[in-house]
Protein backbone atom coordinates (compact mmCIF):
# COMPACT_ATOMS: atom_id res chain seq x y z
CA UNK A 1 104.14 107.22 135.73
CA UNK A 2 103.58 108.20 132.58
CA UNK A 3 104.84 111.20 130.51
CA UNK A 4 103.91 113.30 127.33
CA UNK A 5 106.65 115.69 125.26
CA UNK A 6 105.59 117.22 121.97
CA UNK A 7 107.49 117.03 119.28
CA UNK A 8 105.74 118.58 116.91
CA UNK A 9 102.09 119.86 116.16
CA UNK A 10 101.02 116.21 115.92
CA UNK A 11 103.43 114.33 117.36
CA UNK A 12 103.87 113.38 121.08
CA UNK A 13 106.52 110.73 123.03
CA UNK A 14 104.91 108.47 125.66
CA UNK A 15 107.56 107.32 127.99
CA UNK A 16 106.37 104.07 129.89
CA UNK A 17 108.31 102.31 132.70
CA UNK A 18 109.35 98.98 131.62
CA UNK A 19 111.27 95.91 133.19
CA UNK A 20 115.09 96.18 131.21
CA UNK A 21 114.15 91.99 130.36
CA UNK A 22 110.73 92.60 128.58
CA UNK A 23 112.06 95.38 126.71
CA UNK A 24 115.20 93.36 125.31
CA UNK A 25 112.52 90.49 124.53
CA UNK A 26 110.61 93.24 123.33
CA UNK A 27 113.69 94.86 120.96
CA UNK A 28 114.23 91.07 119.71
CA UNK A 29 110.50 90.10 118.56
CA UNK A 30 110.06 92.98 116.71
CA UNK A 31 113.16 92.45 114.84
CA UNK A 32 112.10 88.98 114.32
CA UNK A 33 108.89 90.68 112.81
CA UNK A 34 111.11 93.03 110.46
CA UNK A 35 110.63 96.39 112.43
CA UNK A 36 113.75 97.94 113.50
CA UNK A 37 112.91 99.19 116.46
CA UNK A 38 110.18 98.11 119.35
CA UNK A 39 109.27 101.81 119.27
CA UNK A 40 108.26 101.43 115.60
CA UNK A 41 106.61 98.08 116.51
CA UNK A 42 104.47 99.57 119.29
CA UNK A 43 103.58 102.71 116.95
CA UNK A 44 101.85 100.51 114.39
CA UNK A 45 100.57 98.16 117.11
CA UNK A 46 99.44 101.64 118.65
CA UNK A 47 97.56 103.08 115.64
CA UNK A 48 95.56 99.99 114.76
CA UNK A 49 93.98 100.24 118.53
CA UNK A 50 93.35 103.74 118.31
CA UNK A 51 91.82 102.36 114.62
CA UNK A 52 90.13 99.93 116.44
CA UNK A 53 91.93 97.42 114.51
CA UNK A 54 93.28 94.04 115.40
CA UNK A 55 96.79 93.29 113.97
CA UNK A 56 97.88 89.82 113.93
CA UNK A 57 101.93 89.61 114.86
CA UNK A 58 102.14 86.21 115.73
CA UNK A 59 105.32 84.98 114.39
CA UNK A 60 104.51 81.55 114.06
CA UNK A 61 105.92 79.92 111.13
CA UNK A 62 102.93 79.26 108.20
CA UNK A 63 103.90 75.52 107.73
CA UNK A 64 104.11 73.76 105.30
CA UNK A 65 101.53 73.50 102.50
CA UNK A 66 99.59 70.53 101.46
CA UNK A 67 100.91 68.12 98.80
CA UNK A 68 98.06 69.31 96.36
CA UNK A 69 98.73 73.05 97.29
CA UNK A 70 102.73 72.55 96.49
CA UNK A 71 101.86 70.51 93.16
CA UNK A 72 99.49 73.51 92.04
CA UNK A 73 102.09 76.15 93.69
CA UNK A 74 104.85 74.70 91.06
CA UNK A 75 102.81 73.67 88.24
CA UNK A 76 101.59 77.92 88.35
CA UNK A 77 105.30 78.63 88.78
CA UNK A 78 106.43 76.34 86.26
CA UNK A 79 103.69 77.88 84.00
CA UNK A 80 104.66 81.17 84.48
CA UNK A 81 108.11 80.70 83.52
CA UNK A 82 107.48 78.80 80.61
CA UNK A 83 104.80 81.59 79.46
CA UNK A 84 107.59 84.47 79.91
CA UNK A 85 110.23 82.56 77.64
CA UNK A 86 108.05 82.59 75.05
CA UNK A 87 106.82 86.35 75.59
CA UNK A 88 103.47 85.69 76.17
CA UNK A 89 103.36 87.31 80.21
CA UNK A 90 103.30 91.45 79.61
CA UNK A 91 106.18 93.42 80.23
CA UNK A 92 106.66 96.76 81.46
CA UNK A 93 109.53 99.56 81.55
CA UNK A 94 107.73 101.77 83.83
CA UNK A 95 105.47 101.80 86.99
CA UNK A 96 102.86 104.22 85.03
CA UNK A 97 102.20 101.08 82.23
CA UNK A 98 101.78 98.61 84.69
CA UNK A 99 99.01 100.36 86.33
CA UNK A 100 97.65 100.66 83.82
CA UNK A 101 97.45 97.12 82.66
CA UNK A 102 96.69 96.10 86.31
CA UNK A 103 93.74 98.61 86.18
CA UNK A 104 92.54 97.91 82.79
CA UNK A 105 92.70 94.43 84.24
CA UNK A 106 90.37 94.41 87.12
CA UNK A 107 87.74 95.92 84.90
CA UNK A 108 87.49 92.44 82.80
């Protein structure tokens, strides 16, 4: 059984039968995936279908990284940090600068 209440002009609640043990595993994964609810889990799950787009959730772990990617991972890092010491990364004091560096950027 399924069941529709408006809640607004554009806004609708499904209510779906579920077994009390796949909605608590339910609640946990999607706090595992940062949501804070399953409802807001299934609402972005729900509007990349409708989309017809394919989210990936899967919470596997991303491993670890290769000995050559972790080398060039810290010598970037190290890089970095050694380039904003000496003032040579931009700086910004405001969203509306950095923009426009970033956009004045992607033009090069």
């Amino acid at each position: 059984m399924y069941a529709f209440n408006v809640m607004s002009n554009e806004q609708v609640t499904l209510h779906i039968p579920i077994d009390r043990s796949v909605r608590k595993r339910l609640d946990e994964k999607a706090k595992r995936l940062g949501f804070d609810s399953a409802q807001a889990y299934i609402r972005v799950w729900a509007k990349a279908e409708a989309d017809g787009r394919a989210i990936n959730f899967g919470d596997d772990d991303w491993g670890e990284p290769t000995p050559e990617a972790a080398a060039r991972l810290n010598r970037l890092a190290e890089e970095a940090i050694r380039d904003s010491k000496a003032g040579k990364l931009p700086s910004f004091t405001n969203v509306k600068d950095m923009m426009k560096y970033l956009r004045d950027a992607s033009a090069d």
